[in-house]
Protein backbone atom coordinates (compact mmCIF):
# COMPACT_ATOMS: atom_id res chain seq x y z
CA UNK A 1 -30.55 6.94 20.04
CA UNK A 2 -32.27 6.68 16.25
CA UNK A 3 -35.09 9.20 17.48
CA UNK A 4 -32.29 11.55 19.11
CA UNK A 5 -30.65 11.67 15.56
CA UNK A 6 -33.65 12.01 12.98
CA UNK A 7 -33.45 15.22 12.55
CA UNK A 8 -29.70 15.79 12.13
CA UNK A 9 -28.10 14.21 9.34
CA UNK A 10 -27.95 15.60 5.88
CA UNK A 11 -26.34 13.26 3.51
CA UNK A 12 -24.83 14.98 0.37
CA UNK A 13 -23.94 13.12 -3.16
CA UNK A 14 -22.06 14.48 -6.05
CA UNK A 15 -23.06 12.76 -9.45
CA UNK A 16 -22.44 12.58 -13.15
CA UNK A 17 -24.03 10.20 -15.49
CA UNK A 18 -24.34 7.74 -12.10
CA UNK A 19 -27.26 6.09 -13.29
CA UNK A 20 -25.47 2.79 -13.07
CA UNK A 21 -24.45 2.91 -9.33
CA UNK A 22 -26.99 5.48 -7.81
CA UNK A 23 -29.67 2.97 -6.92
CA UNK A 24 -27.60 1.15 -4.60
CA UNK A 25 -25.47 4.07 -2.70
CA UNK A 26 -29.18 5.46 -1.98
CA UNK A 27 -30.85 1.90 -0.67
CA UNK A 28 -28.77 2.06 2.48
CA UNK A 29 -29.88 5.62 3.21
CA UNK A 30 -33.82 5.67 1.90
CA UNK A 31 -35.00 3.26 5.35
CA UNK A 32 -32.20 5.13 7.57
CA UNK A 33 -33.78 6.77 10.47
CA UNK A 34 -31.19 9.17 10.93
CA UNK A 35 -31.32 10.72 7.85
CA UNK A 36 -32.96 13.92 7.69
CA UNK A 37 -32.48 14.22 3.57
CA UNK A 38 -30.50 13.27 1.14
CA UNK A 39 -28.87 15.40 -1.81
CA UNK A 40 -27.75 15.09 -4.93
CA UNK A 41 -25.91 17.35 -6.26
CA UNK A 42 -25.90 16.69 -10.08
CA UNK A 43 -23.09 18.09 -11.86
CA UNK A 44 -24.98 17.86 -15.60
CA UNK A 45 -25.72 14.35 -16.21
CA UNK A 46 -26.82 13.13 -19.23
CA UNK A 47 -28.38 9.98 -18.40
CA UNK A 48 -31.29 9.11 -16.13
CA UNK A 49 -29.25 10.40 -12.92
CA UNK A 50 -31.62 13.06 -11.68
CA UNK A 51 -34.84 11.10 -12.38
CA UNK A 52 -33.59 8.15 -10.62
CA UNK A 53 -33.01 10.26 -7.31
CA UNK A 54 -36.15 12.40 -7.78
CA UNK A 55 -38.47 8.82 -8.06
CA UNK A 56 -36.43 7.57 -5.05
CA UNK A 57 -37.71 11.09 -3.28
CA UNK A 58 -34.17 12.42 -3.22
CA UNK A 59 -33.89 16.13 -3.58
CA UNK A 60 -31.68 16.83 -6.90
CA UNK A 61 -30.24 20.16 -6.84
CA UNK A 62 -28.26 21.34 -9.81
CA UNK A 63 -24.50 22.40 -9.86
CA UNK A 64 -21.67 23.27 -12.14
CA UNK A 65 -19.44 20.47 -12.99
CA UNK A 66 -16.81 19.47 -10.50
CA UNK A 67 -16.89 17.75 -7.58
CA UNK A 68 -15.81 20.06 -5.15
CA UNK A 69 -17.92 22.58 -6.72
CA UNK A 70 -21.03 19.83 -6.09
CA UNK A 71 -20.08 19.12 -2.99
CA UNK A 72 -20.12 22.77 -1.35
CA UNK A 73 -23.15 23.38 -3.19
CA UNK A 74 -25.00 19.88 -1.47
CA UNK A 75 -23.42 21.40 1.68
CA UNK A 76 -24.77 24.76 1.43
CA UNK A 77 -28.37 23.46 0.24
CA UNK A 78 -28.18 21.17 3.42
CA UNK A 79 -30.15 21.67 6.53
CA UNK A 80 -28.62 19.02 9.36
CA UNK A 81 -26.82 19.49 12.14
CA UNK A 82 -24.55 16.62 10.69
CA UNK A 83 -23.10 16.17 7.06
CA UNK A 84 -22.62 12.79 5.30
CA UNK A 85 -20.75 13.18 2.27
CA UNK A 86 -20.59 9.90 0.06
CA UNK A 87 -19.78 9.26 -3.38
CA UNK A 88 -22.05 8.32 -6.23
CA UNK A 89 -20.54 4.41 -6.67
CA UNK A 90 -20.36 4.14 -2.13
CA UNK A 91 -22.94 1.30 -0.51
CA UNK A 92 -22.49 1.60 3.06
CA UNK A 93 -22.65 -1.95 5.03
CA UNK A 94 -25.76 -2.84 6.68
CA UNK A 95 -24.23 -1.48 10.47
CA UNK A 96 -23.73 2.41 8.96
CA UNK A 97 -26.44 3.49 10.84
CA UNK A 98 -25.53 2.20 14.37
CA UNK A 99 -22.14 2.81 13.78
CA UNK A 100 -22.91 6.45 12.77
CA UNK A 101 -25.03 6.84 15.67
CA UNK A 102 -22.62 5.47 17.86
CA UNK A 103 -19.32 8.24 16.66
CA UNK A 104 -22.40 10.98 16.86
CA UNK A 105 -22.70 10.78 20.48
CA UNK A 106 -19.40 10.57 21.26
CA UNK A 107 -18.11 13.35 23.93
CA UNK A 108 -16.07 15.58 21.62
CA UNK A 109 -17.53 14.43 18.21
CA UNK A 110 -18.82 17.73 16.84
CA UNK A 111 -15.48 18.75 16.73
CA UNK A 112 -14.33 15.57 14.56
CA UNK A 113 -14.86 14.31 11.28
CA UNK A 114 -15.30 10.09 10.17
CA UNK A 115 -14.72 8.42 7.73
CA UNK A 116 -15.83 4.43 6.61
CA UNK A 117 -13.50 1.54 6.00
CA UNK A 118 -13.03 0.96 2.20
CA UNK A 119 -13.99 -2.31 0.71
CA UNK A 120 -14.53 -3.01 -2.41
CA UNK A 121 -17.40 -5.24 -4.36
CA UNK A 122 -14.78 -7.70 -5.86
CA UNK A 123 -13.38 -10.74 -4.09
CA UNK A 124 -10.04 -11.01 -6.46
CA UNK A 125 -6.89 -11.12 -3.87
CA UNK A 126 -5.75 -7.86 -5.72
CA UNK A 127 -8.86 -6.52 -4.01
CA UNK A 128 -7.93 -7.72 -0.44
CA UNK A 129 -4.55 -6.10 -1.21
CA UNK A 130 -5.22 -2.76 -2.00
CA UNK A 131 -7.99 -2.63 1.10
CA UNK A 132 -5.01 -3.41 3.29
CA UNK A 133 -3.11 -0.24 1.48
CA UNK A 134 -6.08 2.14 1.73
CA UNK A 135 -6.19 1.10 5.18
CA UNK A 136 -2.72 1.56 5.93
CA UNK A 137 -3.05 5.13 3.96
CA UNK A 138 -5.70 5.84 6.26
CA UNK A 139 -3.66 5.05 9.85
CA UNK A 140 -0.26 6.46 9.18
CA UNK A 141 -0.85 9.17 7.04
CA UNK A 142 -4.39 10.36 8.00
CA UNK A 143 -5.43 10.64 4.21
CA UNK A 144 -9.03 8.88 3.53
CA UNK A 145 -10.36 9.77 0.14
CA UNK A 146 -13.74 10.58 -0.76
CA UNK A 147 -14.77 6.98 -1.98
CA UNK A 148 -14.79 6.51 1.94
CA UNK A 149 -16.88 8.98 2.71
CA UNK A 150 -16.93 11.88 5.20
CA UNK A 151 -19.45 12.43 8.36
CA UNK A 152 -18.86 15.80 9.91
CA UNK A 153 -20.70 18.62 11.80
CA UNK A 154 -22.19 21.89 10.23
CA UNK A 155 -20.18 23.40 12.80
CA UNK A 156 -16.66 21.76 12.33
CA UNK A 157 -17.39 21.88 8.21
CA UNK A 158 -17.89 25.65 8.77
CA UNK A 159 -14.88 26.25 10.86
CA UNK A 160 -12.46 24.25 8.39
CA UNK A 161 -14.28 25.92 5.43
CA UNK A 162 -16.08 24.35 2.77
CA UNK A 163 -14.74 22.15 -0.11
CA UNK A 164 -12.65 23.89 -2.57
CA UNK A 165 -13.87 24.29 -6.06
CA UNK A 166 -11.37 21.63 -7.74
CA UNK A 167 -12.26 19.31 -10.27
CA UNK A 168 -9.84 16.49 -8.38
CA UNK A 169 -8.01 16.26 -5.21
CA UNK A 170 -10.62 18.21 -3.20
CA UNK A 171 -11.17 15.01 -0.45
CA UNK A 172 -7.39 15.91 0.09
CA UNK A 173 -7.58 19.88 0.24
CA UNK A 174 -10.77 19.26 2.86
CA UNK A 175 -8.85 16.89 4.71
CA UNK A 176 -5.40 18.06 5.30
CA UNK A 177 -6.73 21.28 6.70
CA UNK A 178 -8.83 19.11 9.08
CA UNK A 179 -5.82 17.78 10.12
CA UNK A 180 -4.71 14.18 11.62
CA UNK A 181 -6.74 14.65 15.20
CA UNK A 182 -10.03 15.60 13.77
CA UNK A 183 -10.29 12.59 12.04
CA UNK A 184 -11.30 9.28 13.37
CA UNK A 185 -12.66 6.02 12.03
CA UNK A 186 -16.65 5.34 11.90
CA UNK A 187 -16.39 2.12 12.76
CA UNK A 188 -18.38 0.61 9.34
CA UNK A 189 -17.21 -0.28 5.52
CA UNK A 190 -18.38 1.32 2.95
CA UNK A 191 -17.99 -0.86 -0.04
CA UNK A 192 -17.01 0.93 -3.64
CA UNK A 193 -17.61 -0.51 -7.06
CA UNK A 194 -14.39 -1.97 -8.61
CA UNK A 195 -15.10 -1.75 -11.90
CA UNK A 196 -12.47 0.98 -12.95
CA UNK A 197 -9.80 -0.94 -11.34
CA UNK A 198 -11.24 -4.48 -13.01
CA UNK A 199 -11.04 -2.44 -16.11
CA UNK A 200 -7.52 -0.23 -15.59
CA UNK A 201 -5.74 -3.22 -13.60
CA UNK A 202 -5.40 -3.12 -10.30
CA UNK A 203 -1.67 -2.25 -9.93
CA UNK A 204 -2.10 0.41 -12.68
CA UNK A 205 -4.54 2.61 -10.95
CA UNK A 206 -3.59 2.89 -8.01
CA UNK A 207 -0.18 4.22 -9.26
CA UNK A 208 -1.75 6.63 -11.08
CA UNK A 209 -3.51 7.68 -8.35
CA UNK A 210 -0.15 7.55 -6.12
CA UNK A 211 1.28 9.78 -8.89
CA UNK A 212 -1.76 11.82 -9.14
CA UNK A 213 -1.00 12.35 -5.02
CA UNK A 214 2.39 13.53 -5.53
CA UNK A 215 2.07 16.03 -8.29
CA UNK A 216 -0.42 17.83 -6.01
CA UNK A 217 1.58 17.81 -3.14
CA UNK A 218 4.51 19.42 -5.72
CA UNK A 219 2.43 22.05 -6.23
CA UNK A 220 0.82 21.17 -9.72
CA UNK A 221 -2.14 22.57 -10.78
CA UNK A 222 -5.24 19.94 -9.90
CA UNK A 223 -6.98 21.13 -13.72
CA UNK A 224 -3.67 19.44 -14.92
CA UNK A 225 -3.96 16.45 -13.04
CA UNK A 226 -7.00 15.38 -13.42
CA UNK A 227 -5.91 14.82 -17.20
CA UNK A 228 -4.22 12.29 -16.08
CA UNK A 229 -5.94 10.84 -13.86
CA UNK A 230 -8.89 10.63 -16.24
């Protein structure tokens, strides 16, 4: 099924100053053999971002800041059949590629869109509990966020229209217009570094983000929340 796949999948990263976490989202991908190529789109880093991708033979193309603006631009510089968006701070768990494989050749799957199980890399209880919330997010509202990531075809990414050019909130934009039953579960975690909710708390953050959530869906502007959201 591997050999079927090889020359399909693009996978696309956004970054900024991800020095720090790059190395390990790109060490699941780099022996993955249905990855066509992998992307990053670098939104201005001012660290050792873009070298580290280049030496792992990544292809860094640049972008203006924003991570919708980075993503559409990985997207459009992409030549698969497939699209794997993932975040910059995302390791994907040692069945991704199987997994992957598996939703590709699903009947109907070009006209769907996956997304991983969130995890994260810290084995606090608070951890365990806000998995459980993500995952509940995920099943009865049918809102995974980007920190999941997002496999999709060029054809179903072309018919929904590429990410909007927001600097926040544009995993929600992308996937409300997908809608509830074009989106399915991969199958496979993809595991997130906690260190911003070590750092913020973990009941803090994720009200921020909750409050971050509703002032988009009441129509505020997302280049006034991402001031809050920080």
């Amino acid at each position: 099924m591997s050999g079927t796949l090889q020359e399909h999948i693009s996978v696309v990263i956004p970054t900024l100053n991800a020095a720090h976490t790059l190395p390990q989202a790109l060490s699941a991908l780099q022996a993955a053999a249905i990855v066509r190529e992998v992307i990053v789109a670098d939104g201005g880093s001012s660290d050792e971002t873009a070298e580290i991708a280049r030496i792992s033979g990544t292809r860094v193309i640049s972008s203006a800041r924003g991570r919708g603006v980075q993503l559409a631009a990985g997207a459009a510089a992409a030549a698969g059949d497939w699209l794997l968006f993932l975040h910059a701070d995302c390791g994907l768990a040692s069945d991704w590629e199987e997994a992957v494989s598996a939703f590709v050749a699903a009947p109907g799957a070009s006209m769907r869109a996956g997304y991983f199980d969130f995890a994260l890399d810290d084995a606090a209880p608070a951890a365990r509990r806000l998995e459980r919330i993500v995952a509940w997010r995920c099943r009865a509202l049918a809102l995974p966020y980007g920190d999941q990531g997002l496999l999709i075809s060029r054809a179903l990414y072309d018919a929904v229209g590429s990410f909007a050019p927001l600097p926040l909130m544009e995993d929600v934009d992308f996937v409300r217009r997908l809608g509830r039953r074009r989106l399915a579960r991969i199958g496979s975690r993809c595991t997130v570094s906690a260190r911003r909710y070590r750092r913020e708390g973990y009941w803090r953050r994720p009200l921020r983000n909750i409050l971050c959530l509703l002032l988009y869906f009441a129509g505020v502007p997302p280049h006034l929340i991402v001031r809050l959201y920080g």
